[in-house]
C-alpha atoms as a PDB file:
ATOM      1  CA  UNK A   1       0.000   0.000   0.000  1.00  0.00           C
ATOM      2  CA  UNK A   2       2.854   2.579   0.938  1.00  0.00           C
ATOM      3  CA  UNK A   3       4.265   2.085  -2.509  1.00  0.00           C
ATOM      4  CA  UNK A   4       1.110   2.874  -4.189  1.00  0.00           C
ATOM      5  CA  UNK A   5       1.102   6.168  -2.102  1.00  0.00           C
ATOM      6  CA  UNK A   6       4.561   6.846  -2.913  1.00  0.00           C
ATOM      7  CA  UNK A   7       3.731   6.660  -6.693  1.00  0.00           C
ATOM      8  CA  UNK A   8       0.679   8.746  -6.731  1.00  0.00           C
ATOM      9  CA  UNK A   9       3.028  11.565  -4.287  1.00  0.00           C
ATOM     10  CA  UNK A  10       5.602  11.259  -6.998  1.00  0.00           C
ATOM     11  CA  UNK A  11       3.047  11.892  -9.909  1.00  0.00           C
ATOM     12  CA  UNK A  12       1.250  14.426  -8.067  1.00  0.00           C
ATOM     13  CA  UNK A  13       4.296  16.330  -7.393  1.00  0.00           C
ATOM     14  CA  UNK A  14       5.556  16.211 -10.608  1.00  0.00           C
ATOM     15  CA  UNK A  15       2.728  17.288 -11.845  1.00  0.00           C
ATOM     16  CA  UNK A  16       2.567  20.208  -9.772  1.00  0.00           C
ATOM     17  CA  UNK A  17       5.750  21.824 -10.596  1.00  0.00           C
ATOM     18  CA  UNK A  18       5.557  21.559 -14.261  1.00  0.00           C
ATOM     19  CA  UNK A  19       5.674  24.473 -16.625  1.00  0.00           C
ATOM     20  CA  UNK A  20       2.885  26.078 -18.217  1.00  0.00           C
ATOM     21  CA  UNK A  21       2.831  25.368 -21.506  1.00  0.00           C
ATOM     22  CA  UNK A  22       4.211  28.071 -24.037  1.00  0.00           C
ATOM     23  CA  UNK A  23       1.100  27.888 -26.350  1.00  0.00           C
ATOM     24  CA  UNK A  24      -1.232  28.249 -23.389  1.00  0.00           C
ATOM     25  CA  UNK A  25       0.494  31.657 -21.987  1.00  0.00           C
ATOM     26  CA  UNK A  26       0.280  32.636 -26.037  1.00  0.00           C
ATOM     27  CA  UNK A  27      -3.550  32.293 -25.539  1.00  0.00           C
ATOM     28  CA  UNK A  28      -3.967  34.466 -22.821  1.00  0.00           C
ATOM     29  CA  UNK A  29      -1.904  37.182 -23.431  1.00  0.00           C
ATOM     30  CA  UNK A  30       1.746  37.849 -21.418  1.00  0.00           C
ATOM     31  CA  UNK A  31       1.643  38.273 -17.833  1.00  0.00           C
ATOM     32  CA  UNK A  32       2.628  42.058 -18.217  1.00  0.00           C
ATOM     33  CA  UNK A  33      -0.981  42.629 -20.168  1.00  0.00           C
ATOM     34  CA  UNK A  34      -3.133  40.924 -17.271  1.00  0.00           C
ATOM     35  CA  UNK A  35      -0.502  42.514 -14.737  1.00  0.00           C
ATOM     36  CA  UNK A  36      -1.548  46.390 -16.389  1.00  0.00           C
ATOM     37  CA  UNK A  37      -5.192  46.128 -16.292  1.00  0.00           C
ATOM     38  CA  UNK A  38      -6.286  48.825 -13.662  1.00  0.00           C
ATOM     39  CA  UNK A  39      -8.539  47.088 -10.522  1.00  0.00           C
ATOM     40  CA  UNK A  40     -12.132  47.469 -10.594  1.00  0.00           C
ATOM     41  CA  UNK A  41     -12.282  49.785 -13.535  1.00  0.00           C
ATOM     42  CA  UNK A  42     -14.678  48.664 -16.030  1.00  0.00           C
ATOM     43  CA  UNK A  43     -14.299  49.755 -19.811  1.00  0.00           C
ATOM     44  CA  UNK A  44     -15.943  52.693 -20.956  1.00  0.00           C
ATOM     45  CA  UNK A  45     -19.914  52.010 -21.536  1.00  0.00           C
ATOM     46  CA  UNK A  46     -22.231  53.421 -24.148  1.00  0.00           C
ATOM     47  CA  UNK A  47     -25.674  53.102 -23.831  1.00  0.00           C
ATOM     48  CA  UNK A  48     -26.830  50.531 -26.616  1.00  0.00           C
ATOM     49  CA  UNK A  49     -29.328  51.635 -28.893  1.00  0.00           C
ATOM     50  CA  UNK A  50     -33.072  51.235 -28.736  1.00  0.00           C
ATOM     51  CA  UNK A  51     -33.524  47.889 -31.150  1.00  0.00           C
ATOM     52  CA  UNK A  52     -30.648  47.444 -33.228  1.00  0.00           C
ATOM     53  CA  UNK A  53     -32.604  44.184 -34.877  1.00  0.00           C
ATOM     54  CA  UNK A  54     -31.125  40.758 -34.971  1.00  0.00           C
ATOM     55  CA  UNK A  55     -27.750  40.543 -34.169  1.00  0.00           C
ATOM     56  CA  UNK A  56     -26.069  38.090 -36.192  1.00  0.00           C
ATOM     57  CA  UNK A  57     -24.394  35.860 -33.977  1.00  0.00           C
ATOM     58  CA  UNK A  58     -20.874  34.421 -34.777  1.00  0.00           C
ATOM     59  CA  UNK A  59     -19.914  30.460 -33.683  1.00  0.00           C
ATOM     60  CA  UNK A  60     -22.694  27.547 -33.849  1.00  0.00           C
ATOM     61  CA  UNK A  61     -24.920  27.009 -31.217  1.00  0.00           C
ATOM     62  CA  UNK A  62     -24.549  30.617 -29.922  1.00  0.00           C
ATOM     63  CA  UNK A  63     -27.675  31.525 -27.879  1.00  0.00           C
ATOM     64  CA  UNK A  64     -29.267  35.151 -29.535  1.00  0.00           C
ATOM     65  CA  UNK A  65     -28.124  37.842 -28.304  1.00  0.00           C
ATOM     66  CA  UNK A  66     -30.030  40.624 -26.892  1.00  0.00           C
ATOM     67  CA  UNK A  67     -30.720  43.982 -29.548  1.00  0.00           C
ATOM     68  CA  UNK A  68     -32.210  45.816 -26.606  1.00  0.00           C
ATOM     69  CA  UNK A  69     -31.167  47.846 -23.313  1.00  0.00           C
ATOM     70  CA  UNK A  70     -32.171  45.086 -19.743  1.00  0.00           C
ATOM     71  CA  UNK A  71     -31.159  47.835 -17.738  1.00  0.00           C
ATOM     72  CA  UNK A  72     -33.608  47.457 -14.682  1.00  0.00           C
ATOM     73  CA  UNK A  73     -35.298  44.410 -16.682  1.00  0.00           C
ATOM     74  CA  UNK A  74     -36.259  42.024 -13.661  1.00  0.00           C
ATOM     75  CA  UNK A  75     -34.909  38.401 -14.007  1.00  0.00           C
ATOM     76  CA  UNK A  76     -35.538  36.757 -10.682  1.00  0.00           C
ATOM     77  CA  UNK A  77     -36.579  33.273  -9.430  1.00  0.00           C
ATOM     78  CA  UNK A  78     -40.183  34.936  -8.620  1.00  0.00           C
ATOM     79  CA  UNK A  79     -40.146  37.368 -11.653  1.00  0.00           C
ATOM     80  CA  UNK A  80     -39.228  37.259 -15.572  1.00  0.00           C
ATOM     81  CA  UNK A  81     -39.767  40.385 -17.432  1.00  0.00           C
ATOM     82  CA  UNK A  82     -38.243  39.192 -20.270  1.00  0.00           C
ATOM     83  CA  UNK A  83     -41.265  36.852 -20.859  1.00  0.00           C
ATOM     84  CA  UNK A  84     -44.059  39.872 -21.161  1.00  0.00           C
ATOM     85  CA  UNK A  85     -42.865  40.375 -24.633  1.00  0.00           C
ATOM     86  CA  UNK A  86     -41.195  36.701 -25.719  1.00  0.00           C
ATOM     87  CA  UNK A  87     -43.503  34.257 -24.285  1.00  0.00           C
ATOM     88  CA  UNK A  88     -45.303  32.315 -26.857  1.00  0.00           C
ATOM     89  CA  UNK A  89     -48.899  33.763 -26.134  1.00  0.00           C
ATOM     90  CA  UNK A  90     -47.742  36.851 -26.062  1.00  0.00           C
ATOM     91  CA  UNK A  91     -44.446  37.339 -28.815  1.00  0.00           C
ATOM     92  CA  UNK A  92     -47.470  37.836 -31.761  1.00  0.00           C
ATOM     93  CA  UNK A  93     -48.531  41.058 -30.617  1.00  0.00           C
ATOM     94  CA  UNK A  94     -45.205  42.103 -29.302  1.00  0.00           C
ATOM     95  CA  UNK A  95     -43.385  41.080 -32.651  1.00  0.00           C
ATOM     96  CA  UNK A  96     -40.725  40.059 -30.269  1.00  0.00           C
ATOM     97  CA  UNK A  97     -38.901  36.583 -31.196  1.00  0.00           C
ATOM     98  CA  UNK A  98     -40.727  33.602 -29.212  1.00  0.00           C
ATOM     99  CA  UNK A  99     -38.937  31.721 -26.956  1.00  0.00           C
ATOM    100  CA  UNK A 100     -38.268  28.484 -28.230  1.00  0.00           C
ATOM    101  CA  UNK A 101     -39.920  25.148 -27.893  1.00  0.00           C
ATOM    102  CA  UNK A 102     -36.613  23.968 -26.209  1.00  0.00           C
ATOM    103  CA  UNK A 103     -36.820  26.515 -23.487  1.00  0.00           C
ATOM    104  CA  UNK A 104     -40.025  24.412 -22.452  1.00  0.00           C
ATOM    105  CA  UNK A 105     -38.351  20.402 -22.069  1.00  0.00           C
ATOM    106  CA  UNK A 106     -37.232  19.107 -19.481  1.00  0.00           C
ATOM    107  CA  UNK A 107     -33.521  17.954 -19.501  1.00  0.00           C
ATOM    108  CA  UNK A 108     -34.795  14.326 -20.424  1.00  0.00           C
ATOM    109  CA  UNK A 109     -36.634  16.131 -23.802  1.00  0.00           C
ATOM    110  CA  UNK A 110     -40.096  15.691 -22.022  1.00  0.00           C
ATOM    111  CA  UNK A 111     -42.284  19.012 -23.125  1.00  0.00           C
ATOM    112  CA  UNK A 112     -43.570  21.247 -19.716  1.00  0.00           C
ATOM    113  CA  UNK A 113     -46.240  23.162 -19.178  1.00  0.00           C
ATOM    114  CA  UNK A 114     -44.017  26.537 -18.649  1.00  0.00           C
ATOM    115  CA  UNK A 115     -40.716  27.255 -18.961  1.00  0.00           C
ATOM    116  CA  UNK A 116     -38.128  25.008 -17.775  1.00  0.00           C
ATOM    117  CA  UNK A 117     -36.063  26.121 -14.782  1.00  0.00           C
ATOM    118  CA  UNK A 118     -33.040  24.963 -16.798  1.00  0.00           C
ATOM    119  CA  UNK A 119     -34.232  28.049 -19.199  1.00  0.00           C
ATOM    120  CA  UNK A 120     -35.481  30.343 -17.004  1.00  0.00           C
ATOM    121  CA  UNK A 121     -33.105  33.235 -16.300  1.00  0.00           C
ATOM    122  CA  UNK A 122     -32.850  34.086 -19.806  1.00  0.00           C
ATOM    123  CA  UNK A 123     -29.780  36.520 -19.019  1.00  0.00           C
ATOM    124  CA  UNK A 124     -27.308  33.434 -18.268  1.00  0.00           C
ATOM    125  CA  UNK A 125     -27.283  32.551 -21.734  1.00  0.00           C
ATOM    126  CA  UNK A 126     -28.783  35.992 -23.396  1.00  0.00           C
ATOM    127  CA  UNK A 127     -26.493  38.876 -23.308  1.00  0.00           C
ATOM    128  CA  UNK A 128     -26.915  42.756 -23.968  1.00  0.00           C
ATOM    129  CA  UNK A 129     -24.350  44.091 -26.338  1.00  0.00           C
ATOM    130  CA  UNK A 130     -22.613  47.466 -25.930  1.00  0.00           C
ATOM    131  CA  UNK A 131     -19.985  49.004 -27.311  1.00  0.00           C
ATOM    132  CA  UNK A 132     -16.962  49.424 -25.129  1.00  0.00           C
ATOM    133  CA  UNK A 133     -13.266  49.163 -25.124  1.00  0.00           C
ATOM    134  CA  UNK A 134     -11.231  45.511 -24.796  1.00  0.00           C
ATOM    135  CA  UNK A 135      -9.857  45.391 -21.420  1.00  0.00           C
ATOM    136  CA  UNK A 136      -7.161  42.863 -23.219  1.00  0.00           C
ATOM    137  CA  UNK A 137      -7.176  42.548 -26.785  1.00  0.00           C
ATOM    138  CA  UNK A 138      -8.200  39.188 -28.868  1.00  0.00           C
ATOM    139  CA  UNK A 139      -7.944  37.779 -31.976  1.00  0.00           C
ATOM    140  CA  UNK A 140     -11.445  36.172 -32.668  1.00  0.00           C
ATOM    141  CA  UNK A 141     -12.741  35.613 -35.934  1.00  0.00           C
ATOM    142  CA  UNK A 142     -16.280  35.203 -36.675  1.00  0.00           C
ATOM    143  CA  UNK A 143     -17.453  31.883 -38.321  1.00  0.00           C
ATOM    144  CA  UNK A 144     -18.613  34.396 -41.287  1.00  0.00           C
ATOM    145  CA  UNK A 145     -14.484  35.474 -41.349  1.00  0.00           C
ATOM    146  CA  UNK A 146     -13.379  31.900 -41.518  1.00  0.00           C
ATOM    147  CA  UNK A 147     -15.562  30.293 -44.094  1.00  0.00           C
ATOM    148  CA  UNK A 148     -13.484  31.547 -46.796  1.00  0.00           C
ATOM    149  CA  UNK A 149     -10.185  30.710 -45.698  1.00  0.00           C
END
């Protein structure tokens, strides 16, 4: 048994003092970069216009983003404001998008009467977009920039 424990010590330690990775410190920028970022200083924030439309969204599978201000929209586990205009008996009349029939299984695919608590808070997955200044600067390319390469 004390040679098992031995081994595992061994692995963990080496393990533990092993380098990070060259291409993994490439990803995320140098040190110096995260090291100038001022504390609690957010970037400089524009308010977002009215309804901008669709915004067209840029890797598979990305949940829609939001066209519209939320500030003091009301998301809470007693409260969704966000349904008033996209719920399905009301989105018609609104001409807001419907929330979809996903938002309304179960996580076993079984359909439920109202929207699933695994879809509720529709901000989790829904974000605002505003235009401010990169805190750290990226290199992300769109699906619509990579097609034609």
């Amino acid at each position: 048994m004390n040679k098992y424990l031995a081994l595992i010590l061994t692995a963990l330690s080496a393990l533990a003092s092993a380098d990070v990775p060259n291409n993994l410190s490439n990803a995320i920028g140098s040190i110096d970069q995260l090291e100038n970022i001022p504390e609690n200083v957010a970037p400089a924030y524009t308010t977002p216009p009215k309804d901008v439309g669709n915004i067209p969204v840029t890797f598979p599978h990305q949940p829609p983003l939001v066209p519209h201000s939320i500030r003091g929209l009301q998301v809470t586990k007693n409260a969704n404001q966000c349904l008033a205009c996209h719920a399905p008996e009301v989105s018609p009349t609104t001409g807001a998008p419907r929330v979809p029939e996903s938002h309304f299984k179960d996580r076993d695919g079984n359909p439920t009467g109202e929207t699933s608590p695994r879809r509720y808070f529709c901000l989790q997955c829904h974000v605002q977009q505003a235009e401010v200044d990169p805190i750290i600067q990226n290199k992300f390319d769109t699906i619509r920039e990579n097609q034609g390469k």
